[in-house]
PDB file of N, CA and C in Angstrom:
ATOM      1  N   UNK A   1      98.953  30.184-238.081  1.00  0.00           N
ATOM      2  CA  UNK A   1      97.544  30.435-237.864  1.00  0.00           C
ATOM      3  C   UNK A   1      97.063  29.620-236.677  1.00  0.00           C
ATOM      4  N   UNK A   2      95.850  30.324-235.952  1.00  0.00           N
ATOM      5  CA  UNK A   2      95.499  29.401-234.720  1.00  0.00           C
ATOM      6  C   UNK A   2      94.949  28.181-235.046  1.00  0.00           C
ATOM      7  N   UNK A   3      94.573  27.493-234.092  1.00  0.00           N
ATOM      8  CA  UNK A   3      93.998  25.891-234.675  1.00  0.00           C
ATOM      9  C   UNK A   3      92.619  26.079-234.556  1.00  0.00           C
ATOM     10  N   UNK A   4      92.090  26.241-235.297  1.00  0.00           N
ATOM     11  CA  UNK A   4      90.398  27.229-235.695  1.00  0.00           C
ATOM     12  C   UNK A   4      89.799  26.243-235.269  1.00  0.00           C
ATOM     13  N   UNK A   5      90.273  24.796-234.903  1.00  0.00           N
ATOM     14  CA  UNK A   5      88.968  23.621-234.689  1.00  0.00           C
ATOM     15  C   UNK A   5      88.523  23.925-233.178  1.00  0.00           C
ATOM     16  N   UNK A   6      89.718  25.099-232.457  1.00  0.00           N
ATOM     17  CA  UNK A   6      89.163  24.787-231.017  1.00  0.00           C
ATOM     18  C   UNK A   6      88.985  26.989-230.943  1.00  0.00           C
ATOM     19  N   UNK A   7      88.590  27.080-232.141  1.00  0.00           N
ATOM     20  CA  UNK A   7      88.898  28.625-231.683  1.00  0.00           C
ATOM     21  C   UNK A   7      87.208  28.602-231.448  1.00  0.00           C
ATOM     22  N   UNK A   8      87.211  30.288-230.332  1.00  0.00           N
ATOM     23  CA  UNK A   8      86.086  30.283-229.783  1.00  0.00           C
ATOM     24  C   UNK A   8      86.346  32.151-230.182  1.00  0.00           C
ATOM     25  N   UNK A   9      85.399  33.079-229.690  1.00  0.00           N
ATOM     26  CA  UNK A   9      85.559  34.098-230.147  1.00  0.00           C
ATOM     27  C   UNK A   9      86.203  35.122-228.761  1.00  0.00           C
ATOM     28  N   UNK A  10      86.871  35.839-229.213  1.00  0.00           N
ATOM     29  CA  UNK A  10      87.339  37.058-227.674  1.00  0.00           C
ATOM     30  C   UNK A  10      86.260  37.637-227.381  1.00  0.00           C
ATOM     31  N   UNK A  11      85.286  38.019-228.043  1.00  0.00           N
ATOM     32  CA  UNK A  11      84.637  38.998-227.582  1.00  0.00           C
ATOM     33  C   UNK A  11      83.478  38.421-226.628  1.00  0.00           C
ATOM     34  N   UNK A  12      82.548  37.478-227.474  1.00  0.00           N
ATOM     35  CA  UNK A  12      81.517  36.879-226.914  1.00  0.00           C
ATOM     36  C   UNK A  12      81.840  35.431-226.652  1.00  0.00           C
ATOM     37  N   UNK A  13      82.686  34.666-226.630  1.00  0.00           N
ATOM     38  CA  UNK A  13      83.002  33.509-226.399  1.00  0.00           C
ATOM     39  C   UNK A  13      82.682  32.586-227.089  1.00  0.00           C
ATOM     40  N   UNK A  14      81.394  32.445-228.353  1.00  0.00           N
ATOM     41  CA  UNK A  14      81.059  31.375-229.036  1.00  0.00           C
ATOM     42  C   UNK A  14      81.837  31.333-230.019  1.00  0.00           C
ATOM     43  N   UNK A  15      80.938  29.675-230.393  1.00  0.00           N
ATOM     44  CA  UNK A  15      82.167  28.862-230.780  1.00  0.00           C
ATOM     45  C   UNK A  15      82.293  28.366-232.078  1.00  0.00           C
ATOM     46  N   UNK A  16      81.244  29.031-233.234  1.00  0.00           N
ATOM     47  CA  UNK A  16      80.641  28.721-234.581  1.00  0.00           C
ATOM     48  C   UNK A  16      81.250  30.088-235.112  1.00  0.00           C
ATOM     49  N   UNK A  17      81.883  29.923-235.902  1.00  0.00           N
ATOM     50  CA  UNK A  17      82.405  30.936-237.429  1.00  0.00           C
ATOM     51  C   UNK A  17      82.483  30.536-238.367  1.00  0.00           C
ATOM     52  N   UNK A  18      82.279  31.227-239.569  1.00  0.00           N
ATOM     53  CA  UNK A  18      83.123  31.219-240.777  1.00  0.00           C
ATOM     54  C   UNK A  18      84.077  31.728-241.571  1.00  0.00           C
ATOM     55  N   UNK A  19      84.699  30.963-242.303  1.00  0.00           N
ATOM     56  CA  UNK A  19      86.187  31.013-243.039  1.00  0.00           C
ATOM     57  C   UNK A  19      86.066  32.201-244.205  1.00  0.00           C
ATOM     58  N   UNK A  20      86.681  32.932-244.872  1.00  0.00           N
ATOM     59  CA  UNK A  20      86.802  32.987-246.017  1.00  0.00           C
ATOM     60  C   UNK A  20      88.289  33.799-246.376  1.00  0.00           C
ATOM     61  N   UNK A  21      88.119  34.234-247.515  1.00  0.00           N
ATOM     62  CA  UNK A  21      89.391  34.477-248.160  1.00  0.00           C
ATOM     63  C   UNK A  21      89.063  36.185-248.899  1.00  0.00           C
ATOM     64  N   UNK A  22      90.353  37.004-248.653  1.00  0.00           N
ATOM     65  CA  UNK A  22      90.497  38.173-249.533  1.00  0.00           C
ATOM     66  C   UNK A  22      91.572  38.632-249.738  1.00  0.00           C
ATOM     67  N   UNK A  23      92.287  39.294-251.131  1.00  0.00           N
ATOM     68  CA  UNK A  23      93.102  39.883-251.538  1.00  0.00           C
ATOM     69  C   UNK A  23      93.239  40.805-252.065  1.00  0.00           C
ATOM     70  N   UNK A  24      94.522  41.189-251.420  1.00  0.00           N
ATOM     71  CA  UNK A  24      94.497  43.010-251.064  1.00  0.00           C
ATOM     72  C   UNK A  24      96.043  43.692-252.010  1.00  0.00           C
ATOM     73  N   UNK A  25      96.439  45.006-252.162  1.00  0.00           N
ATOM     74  CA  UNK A  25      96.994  44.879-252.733  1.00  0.00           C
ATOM     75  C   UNK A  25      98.398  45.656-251.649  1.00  0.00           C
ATOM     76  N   UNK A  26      99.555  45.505-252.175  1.00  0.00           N
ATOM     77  CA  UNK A  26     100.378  46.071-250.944  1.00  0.00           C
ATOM     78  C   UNK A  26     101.504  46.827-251.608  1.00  0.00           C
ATOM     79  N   UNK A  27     101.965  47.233-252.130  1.00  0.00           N
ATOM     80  CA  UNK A  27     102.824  48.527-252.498  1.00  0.00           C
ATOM     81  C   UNK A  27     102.367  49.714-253.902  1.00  0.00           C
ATOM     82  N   UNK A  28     103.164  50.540-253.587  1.00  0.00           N
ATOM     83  CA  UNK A  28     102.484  51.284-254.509  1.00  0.00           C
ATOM     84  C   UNK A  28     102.389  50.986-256.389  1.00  0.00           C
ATOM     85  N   UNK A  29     103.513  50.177-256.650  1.00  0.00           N
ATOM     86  CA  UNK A  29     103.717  49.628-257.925  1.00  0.00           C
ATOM     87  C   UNK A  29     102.602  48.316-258.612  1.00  0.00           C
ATOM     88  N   UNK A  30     102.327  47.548-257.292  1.00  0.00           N
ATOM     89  CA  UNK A  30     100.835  46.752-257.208  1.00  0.00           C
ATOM     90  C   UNK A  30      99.491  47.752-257.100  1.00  0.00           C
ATOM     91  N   UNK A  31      99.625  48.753-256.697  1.00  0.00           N
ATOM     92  CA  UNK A  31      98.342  49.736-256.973  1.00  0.00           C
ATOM     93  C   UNK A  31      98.448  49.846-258.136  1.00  0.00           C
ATOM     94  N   UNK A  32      99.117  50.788-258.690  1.00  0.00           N
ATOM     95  CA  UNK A  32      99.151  51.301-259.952  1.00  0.00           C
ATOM     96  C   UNK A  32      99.010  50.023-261.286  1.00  0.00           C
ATOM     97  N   UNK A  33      99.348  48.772-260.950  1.00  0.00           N
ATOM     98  CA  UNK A  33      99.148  47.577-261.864  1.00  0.00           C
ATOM     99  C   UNK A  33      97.900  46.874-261.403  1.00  0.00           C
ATOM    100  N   UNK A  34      97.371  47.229-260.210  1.00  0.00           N
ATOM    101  CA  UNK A  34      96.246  46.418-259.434  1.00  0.00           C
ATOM    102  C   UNK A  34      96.582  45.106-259.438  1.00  0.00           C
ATOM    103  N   UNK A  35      97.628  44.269-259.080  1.00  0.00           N
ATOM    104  CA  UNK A  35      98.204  43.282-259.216  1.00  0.00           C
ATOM    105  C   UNK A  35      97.890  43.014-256.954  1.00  0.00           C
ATOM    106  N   UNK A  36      97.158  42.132-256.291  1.00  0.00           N
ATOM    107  CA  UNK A  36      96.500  41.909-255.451  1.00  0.00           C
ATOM    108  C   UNK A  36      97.414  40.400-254.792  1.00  0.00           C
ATOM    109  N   UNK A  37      98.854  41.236-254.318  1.00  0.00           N
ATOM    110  CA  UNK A  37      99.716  40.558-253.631  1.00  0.00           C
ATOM    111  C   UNK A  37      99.682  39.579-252.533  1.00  0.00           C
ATOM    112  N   UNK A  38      98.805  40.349-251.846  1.00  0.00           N
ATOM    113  CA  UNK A  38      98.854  40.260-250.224  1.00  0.00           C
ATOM    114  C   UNK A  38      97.519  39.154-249.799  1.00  0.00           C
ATOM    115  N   UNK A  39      97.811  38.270-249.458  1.00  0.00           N
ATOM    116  CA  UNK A  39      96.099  37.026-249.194  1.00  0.00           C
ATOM    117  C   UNK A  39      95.805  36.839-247.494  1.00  0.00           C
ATOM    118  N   UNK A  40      94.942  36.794-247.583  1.00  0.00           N
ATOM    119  CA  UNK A  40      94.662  37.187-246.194  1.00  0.00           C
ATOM    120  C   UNK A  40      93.065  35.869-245.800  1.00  0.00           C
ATOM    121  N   UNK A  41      93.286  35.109-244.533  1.00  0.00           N
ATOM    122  CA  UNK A  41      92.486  34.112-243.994  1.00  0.00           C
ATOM    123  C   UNK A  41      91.087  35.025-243.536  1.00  0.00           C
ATOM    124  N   UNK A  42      90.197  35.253-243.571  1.00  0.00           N
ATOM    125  CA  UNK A  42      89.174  35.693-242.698  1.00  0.00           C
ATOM    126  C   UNK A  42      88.691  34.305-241.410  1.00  0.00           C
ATOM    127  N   UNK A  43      88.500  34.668-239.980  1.00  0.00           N
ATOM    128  CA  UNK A  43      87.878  33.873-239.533  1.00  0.00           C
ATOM    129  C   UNK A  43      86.541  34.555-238.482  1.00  0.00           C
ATOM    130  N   UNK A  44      85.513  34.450-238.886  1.00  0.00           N
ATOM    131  CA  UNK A  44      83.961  35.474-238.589  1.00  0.00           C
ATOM    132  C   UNK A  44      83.461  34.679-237.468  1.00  0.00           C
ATOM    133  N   UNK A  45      83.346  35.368-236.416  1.00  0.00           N
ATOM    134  CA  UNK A  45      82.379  34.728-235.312  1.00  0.00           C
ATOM    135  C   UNK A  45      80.934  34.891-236.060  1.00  0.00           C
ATOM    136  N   UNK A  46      80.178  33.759-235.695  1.00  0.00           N
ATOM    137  CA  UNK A  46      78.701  34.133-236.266  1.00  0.00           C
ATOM    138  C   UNK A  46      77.249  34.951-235.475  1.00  0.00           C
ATOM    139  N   UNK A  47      77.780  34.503-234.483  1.00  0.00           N
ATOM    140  CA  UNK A  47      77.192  35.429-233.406  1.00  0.00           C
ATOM    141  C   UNK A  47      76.889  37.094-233.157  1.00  0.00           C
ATOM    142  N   UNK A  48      78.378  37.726-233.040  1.00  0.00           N
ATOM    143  CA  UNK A  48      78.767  39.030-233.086  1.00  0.00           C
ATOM    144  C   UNK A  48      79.456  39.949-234.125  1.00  0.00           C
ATOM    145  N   UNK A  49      80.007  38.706-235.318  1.00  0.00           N
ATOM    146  CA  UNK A  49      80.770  38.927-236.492  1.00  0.00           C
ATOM    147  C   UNK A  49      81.426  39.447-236.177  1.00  0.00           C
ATOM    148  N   UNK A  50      82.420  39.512-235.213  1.00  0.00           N
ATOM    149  CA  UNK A  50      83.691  40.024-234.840  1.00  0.00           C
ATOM    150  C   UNK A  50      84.824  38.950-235.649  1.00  0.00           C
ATOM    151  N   UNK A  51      85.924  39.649-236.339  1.00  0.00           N
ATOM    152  CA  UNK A  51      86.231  38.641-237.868  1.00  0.00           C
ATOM    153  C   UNK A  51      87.950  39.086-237.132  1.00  0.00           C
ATOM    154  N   UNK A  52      88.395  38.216-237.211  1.00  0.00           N
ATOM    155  CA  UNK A  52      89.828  38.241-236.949  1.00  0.00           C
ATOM    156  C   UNK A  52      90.455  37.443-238.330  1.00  0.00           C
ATOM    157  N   UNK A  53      92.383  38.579-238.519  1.00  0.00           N
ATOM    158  CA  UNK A  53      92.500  38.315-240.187  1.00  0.00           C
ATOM    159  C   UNK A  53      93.467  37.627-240.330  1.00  0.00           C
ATOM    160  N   UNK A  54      93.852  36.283-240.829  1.00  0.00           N
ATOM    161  CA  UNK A  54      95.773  36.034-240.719  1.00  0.00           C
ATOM    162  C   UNK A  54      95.788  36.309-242.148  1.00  0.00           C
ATOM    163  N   UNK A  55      97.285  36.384-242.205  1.00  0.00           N
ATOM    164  CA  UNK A  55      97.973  36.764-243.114  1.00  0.00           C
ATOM    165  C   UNK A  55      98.433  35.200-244.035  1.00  0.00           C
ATOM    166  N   UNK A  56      98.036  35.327-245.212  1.00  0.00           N
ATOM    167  CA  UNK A  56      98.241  33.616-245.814  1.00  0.00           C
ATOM    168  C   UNK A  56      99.327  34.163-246.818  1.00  0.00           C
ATOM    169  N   UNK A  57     100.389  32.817-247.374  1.00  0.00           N
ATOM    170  CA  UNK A  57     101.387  32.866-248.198  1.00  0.00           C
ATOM    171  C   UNK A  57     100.959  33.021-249.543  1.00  0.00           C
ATOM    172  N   UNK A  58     101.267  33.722-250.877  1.00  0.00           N
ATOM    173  CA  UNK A  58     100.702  33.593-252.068  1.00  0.00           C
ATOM    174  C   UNK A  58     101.978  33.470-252.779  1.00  0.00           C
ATOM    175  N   UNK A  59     101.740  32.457-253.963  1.00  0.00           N
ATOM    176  CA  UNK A  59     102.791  32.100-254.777  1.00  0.00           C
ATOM    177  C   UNK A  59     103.163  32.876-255.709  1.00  0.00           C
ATOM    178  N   UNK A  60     104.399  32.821-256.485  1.00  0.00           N
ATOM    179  CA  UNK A  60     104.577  33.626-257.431  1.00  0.00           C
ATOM    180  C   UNK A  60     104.030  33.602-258.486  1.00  0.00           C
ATOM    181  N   UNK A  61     103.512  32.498-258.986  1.00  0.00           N
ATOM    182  CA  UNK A  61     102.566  32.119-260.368  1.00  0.00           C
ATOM    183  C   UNK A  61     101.560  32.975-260.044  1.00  0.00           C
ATOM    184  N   UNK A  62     100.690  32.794-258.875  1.00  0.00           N
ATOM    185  CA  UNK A  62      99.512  33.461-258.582  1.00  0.00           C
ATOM    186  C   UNK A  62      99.472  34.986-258.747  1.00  0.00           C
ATOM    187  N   UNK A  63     100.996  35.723-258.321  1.00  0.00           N
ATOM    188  CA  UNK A  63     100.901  36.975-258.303  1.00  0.00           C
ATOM    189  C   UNK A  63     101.247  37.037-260.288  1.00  0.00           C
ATOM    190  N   UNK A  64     102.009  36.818-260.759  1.00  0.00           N
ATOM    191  CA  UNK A  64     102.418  36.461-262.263  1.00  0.00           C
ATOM    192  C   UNK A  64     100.458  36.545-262.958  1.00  0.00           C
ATOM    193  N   UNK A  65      99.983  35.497-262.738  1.00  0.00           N
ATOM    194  CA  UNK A  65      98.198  35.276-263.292  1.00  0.00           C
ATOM    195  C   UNK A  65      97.625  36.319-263.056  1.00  0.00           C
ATOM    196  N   UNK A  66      97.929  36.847-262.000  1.00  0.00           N
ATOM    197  CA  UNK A  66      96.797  38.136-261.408  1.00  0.00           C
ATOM    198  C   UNK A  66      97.459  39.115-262.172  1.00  0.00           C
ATOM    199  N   UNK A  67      98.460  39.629-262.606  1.00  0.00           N
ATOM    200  CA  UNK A  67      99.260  40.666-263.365  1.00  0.00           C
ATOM    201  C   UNK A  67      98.648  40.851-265.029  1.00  0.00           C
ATOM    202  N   UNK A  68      98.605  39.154-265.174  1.00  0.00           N
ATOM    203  CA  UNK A  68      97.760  39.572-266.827  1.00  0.00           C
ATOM    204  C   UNK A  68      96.572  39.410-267.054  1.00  0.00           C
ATOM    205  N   UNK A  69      95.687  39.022-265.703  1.00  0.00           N
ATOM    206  CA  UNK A  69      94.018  39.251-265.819  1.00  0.00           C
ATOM    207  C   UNK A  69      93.586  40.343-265.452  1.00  0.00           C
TER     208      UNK A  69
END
């Protein structure tokens, strides 16, 4: 992931965003269980909200918890 302390935005150049987090689901056997594999960084310019996405690691417990909630 980039080093967000010095990230600025592509589009409009400023230099204030925010973080957040969402999970998505990624094969068809996680659809059908809705089991939400895939975690993903949001980082939001605040300016233009132009939101660029990394891709974050999720553990196996986590995918295991999400399977029986």
């Amino acid at each position: 992931m980039k080093n967000i302390s010095m990230w600025s935005c592509p589009k409009c150049h400023y230099n204030q965003y925010d973080t957040d987090q969402f999970r998505a689901t990624g094969g068809m056997l996680s659809k059908i269980f809705d089991v939400q594999n895939k975690h993903f960084t949001t980082v939001t310019c605040r300016q233009c909200t132009y939101t660029e996405l990394y891709k974050t690691k999720s553990s196996n417990i986590e995918n295991v918890f999400d399977f029986f909630t």
